[in-house]
N, C-alpha and C. Protein backbone atom coordinates (compact mmCIF):
# COMPACT_ATOMS: atom_id res chain seq x y z
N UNK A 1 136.13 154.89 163.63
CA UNK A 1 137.37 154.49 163.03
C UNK A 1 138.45 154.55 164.09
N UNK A 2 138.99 153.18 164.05
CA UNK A 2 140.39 153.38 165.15
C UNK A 2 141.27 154.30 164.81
N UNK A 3 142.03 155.01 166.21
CA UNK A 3 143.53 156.22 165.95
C UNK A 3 144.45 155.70 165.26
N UNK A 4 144.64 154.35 165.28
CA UNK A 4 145.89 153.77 164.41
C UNK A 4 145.55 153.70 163.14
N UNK A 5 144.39 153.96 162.53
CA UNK A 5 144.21 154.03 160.77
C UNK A 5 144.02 155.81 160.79
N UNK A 6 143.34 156.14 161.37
CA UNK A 6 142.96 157.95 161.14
C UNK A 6 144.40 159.10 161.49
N UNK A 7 145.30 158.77 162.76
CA UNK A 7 145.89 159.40 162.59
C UNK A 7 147.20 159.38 161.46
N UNK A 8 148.04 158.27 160.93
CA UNK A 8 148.31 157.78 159.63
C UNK A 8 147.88 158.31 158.15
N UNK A 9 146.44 158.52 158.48
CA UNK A 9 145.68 159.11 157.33
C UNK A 9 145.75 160.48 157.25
N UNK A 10 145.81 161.02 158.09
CA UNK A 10 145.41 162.31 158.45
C UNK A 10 146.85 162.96 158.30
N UNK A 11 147.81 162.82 159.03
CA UNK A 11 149.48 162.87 158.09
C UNK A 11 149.61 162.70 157.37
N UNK A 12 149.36 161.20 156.32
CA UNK A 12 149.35 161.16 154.64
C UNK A 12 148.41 162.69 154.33
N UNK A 13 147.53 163.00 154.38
CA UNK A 13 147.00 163.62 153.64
C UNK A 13 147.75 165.33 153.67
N UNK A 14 147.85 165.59 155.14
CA UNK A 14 148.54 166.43 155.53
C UNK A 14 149.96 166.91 154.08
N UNK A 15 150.51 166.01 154.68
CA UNK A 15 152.04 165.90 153.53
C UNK A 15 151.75 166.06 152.49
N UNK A 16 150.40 165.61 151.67
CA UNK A 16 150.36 165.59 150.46
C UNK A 16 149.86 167.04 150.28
N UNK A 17 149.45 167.71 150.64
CA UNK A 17 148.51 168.68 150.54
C UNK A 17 149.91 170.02 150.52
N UNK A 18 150.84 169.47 151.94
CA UNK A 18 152.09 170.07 151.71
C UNK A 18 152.82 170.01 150.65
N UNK A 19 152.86 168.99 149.93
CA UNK A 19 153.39 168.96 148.65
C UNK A 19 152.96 169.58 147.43
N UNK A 20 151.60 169.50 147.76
CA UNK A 20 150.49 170.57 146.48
C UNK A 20 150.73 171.97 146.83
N UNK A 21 150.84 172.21 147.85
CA UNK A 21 151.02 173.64 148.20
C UNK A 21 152.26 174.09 147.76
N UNK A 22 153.56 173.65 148.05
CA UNK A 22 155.24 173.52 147.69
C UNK A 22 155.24 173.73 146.51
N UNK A 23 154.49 172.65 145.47
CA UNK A 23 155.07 172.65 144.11
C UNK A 23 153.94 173.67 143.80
N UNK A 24 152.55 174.42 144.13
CA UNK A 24 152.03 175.93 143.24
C UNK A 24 152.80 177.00 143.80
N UNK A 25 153.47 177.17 144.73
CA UNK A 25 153.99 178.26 145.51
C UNK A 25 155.86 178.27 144.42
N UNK A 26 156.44 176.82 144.43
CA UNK A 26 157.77 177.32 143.63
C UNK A 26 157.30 177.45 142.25
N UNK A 27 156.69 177.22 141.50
CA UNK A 27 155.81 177.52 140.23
C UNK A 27 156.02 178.78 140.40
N UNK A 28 154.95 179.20 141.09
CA UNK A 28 154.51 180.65 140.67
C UNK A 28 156.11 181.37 140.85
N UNK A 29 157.03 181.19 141.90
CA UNK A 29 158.30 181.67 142.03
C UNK A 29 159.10 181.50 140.74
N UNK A 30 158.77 180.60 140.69
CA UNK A 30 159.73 180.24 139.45
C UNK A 30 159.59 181.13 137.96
N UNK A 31 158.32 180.90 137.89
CA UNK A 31 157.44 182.18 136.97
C UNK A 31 157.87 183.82 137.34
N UNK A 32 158.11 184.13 138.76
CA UNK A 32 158.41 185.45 138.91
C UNK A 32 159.75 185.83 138.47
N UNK A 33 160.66 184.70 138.87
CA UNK A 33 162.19 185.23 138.40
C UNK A 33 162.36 184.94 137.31
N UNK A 34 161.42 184.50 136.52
CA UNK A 34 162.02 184.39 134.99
C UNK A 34 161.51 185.76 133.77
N UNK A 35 160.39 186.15 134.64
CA UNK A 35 159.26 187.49 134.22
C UNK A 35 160.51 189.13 134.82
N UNK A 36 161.27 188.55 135.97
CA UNK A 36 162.10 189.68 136.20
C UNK A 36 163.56 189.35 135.75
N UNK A 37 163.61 188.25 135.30
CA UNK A 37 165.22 188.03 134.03
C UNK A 37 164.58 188.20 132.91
N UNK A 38 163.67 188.72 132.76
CA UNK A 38 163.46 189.10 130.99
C UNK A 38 163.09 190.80 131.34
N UNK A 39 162.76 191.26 132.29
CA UNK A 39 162.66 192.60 132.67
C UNK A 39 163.96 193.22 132.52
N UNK A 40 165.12 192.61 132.98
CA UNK A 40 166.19 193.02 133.36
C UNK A 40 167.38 192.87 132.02
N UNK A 41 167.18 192.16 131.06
CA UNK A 41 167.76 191.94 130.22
C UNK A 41 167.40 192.83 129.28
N UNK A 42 165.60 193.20 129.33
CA UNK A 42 165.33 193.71 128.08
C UNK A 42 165.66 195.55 128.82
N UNK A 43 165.68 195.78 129.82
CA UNK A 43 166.75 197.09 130.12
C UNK A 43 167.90 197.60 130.08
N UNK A 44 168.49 195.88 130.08
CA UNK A 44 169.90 196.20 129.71
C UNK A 44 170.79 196.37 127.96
N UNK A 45 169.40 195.81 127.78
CA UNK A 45 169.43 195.95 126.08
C UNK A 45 169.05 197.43 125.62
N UNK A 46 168.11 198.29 126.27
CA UNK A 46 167.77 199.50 125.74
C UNK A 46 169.02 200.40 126.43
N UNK A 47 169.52 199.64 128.03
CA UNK A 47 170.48 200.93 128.03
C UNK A 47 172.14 200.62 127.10
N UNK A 48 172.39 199.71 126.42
CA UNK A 48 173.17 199.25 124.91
C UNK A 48 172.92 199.86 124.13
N UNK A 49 171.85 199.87 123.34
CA UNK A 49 171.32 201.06 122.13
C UNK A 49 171.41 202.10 122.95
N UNK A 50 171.28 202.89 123.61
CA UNK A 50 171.16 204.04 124.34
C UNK A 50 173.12 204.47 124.30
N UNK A 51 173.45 203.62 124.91
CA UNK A 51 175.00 204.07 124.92
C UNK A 51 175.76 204.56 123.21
N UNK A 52 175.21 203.12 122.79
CA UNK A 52 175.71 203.28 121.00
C UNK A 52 175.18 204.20 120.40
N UNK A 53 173.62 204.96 120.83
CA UNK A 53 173.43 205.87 119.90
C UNK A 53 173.82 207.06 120.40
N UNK A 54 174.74 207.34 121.25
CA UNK A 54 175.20 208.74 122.40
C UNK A 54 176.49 208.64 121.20
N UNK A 55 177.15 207.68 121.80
CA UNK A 55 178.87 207.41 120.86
C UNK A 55 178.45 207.54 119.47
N UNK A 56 177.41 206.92 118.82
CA UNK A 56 177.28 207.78 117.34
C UNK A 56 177.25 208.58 116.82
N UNK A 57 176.37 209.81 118.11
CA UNK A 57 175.94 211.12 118.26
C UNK A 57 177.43 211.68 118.35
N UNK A 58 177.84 211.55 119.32
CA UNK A 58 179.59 212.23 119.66
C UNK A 58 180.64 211.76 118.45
N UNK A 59 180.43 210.82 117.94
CA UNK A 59 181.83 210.61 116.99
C UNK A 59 181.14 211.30 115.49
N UNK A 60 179.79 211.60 114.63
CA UNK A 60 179.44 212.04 114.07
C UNK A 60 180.19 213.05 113.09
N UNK A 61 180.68 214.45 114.59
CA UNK A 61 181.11 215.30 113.76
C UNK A 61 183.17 214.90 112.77
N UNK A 62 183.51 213.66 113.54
CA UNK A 62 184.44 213.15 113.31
C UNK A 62 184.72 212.88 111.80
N UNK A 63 183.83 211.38 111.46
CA UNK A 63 183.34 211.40 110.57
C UNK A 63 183.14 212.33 109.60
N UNK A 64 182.19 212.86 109.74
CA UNK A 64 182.32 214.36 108.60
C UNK A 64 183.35 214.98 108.27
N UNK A 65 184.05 215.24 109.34
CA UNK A 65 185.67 215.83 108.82
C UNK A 65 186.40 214.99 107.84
N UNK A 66 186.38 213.79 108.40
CA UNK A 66 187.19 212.31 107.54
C UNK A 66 186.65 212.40 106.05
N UNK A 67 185.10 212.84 106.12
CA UNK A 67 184.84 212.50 104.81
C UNK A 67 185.03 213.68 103.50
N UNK A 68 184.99 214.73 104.01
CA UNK A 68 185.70 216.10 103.43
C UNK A 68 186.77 216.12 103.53
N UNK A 69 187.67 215.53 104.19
CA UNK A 69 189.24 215.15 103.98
C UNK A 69 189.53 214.40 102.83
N UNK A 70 188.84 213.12 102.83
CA UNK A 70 188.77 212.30 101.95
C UNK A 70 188.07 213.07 100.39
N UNK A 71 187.42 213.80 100.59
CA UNK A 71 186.98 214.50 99.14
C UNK A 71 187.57 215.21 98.63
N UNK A 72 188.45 216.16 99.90
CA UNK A 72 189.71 217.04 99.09
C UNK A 72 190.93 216.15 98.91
N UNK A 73 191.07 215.49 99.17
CA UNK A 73 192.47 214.42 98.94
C UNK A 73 191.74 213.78 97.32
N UNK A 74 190.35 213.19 96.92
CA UNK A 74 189.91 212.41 95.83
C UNK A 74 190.44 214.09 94.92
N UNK A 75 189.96 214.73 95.32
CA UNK A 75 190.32 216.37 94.47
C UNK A 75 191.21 216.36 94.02
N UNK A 76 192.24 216.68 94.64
CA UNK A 76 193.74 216.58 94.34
C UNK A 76 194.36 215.49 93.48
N UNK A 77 193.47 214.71 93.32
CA UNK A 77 193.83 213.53 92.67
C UNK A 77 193.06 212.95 91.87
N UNK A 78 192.80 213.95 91.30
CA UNK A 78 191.55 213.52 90.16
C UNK A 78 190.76 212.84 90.06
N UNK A 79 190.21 212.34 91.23
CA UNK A 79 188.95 211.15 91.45
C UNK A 79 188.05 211.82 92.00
N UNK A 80 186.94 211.26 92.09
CA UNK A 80 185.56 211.61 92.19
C UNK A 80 185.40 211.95 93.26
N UNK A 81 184.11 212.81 93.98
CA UNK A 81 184.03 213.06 95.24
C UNK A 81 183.38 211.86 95.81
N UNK A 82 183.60 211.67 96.99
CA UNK A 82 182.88 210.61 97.79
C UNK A 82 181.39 210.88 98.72
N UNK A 83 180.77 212.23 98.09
CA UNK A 83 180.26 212.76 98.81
C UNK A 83 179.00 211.78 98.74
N UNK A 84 178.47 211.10 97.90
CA UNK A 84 177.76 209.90 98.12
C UNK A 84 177.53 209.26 98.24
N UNK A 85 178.61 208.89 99.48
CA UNK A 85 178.21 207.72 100.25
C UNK A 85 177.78 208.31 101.46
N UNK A 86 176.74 207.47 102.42
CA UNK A 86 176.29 208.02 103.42
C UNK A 86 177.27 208.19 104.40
N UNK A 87 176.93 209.29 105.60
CA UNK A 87 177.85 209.89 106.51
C UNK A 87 178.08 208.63 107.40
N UNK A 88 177.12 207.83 107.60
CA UNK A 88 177.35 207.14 108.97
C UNK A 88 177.11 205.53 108.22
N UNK A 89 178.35 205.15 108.95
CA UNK A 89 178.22 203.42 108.33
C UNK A 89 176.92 202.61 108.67
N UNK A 90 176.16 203.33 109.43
CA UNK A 90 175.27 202.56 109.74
C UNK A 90 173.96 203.15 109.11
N UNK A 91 173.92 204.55 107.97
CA UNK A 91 172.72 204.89 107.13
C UNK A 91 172.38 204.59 106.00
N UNK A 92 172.57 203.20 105.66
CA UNK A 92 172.07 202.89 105.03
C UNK A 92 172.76 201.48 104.00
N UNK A 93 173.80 202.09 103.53
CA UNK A 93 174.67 200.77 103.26
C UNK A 93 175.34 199.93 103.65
N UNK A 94 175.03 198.89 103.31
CA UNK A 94 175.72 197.76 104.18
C UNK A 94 176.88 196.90 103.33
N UNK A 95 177.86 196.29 103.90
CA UNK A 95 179.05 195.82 103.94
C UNK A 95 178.68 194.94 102.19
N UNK A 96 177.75 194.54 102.47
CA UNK A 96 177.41 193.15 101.30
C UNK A 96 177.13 194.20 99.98
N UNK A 97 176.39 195.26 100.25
CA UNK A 97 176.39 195.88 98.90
C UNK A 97 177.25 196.71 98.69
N UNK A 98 178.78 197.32 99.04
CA UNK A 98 179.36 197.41 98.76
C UNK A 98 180.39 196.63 98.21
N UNK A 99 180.41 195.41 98.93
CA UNK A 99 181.05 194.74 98.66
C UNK A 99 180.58 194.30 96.84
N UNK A 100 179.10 194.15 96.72
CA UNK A 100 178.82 193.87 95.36
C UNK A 100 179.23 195.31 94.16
N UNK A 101 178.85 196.14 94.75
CA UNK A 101 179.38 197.52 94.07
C UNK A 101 180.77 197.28 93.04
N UNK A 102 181.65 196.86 94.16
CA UNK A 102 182.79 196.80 94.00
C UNK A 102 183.47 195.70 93.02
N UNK A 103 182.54 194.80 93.01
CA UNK A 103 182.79 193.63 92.26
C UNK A 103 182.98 193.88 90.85
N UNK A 104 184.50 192.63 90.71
CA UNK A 104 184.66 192.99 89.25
C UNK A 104 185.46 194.15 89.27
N UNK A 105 185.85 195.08 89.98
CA UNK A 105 186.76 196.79 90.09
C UNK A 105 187.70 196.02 90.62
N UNK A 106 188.08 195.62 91.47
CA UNK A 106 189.00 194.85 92.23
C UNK A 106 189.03 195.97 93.66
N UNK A 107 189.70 196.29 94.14
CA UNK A 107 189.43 197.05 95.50
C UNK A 107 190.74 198.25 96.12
N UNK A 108 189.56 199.09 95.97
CA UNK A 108 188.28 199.81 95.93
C UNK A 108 188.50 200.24 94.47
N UNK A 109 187.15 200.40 93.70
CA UNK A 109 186.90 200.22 93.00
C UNK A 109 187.31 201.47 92.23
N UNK A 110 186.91 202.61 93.13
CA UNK A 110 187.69 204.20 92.38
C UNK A 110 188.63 204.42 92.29
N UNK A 111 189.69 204.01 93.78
CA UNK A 111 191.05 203.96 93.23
C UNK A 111 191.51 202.99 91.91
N UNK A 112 191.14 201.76 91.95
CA UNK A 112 191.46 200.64 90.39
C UNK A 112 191.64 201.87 89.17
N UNK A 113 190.24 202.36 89.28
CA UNK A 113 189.82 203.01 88.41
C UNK A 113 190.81 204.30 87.70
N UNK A 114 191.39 205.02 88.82
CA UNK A 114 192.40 205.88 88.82
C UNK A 114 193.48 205.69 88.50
N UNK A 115 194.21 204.38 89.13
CA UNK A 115 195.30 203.84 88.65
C UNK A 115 195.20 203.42 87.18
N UNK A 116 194.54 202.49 86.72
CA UNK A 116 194.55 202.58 85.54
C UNK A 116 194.33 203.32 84.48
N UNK A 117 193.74 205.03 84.87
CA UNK A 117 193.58 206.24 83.73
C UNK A 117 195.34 206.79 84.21
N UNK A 118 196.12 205.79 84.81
CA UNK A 118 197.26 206.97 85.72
C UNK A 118 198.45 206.91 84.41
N UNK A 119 199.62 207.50 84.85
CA UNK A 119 201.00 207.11 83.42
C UNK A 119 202.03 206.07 84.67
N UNK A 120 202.48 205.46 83.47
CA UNK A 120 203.81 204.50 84.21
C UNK A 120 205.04 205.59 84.08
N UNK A 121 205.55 205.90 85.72
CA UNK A 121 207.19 206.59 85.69
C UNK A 121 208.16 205.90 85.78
N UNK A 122 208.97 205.92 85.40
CA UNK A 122 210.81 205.23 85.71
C UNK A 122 211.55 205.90 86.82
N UNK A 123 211.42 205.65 87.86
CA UNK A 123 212.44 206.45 88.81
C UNK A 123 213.92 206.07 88.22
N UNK A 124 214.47 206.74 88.99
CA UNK A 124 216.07 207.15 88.61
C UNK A 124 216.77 205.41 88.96
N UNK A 125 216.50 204.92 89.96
CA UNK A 125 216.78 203.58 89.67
C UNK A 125 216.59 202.37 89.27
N UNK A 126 215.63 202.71 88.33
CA UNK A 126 215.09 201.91 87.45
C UNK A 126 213.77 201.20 87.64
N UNK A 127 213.13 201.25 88.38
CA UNK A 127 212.08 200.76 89.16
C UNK A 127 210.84 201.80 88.26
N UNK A 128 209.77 200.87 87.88
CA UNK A 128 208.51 201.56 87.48
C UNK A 128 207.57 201.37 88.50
N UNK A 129 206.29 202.27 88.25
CA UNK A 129 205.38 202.86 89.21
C UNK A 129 204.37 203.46 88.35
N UNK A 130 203.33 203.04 88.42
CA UNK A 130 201.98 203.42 87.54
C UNK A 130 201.17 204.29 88.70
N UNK A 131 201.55 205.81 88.10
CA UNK A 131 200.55 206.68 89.27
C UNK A 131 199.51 207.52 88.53
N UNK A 132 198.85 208.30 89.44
CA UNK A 132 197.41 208.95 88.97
C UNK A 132 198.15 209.88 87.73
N UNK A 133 197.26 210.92 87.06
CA UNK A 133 198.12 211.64 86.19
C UNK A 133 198.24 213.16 87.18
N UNK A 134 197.48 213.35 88.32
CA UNK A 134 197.41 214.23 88.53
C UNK A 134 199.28 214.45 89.29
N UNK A 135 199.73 213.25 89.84
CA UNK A 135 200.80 212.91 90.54
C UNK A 135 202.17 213.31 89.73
N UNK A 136 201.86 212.83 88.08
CA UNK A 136 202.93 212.49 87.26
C UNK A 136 203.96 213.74 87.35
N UNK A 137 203.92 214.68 87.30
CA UNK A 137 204.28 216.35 87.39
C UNK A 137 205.24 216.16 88.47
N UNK A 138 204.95 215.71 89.75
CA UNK A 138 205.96 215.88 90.64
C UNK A 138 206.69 214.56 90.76
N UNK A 139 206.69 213.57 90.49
CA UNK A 139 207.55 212.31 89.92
C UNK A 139 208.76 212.75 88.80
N UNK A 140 208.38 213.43 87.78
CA UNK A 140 208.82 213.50 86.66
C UNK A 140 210.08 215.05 87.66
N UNK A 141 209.78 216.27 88.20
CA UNK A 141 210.60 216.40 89.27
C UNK A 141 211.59 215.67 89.72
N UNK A 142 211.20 215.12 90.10
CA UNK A 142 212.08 214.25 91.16
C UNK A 142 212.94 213.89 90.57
N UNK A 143 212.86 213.33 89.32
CA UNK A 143 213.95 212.74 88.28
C UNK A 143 213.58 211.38 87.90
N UNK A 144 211.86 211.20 87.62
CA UNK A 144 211.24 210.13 87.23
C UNK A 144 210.85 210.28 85.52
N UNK A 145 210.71 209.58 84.54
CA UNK A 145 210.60 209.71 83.46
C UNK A 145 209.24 209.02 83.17
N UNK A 146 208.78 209.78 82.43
CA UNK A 146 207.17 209.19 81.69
C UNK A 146 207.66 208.32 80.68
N UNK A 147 206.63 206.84 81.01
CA UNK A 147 207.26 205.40 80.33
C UNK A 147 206.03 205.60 79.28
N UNK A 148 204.87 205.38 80.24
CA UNK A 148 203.59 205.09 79.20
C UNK A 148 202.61 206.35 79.68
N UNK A 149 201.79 206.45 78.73
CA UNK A 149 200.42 207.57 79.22
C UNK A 149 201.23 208.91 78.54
N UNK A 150 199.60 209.58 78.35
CA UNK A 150 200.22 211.16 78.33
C UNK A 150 199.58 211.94 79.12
């Protein structure tokens, strides 16, 4: 075979072979950085939960105070304790079933509830105010008059 057809050939084939080699070699590259962007994401996702469940851990005892605040304040005011609802917004109830809870009470549903067992006062300038009954005692003080309720 003449040099002017073989060496021609022998470069075509060359190149092509370079090209088979190029495109399994960025493949497989291509495959590696996508195997270490899902490595790296799915670490950065556990160290997220990891942070949120530290800050849950630390704000916890917060919470608890708020919610025994909130039970001696329902105390004082003749409403129910709140002691059953869960401590942490995130144990168990969610936004949608409270939200259905509530339905129909108008919002929130214990206070509605309170206000309407409450008496209507007359302050001294004429202005009415429908409060709890536990309240009425120091209104009526003040120089408020019982309209409705006993």
């Amino acid at each position: 075979m003449p040099a002017a057809i073989l060496v021609p050939a022998i470069i075509g084939a060359a190149g092509v072979g370079a090209q088979v080699t190029g495109s399994v070699l960025q493949s497989k590259g291509a495959n590696k950085a996508a195997k270490t962007q899902a490595d790296a994401a799915t670490e950065a996702l556990n160290w997220e939960k990891e942070r949120y469940g530290n800050a849950q851990t630390r704000l916890q005892p917060f919470r608890d105070m708020g919610n025994a605040s909130m039970n001696a304040i329902a105390g004082r005011l003749g409403l129910p304790s709140t002691s059953a609802a869960p401590a942490s917004p995130a144990a168990g109830i969610t936004l949608r079933q409270m939200q259905t809870q509530n339905r129909g009470q108008g919002a929130p549903g214990v206070l509605r509830t309170a206000m309407q067992s409450g008496v209507v006062i007359q302050a001294p300038d004429g202005s009415r105010k429908r409060v709890p009954r536990a309240l009425a005692a120091k209104y009526i003080q003040r120089g408020g008059q019982l309209i409705e309720g006993v």
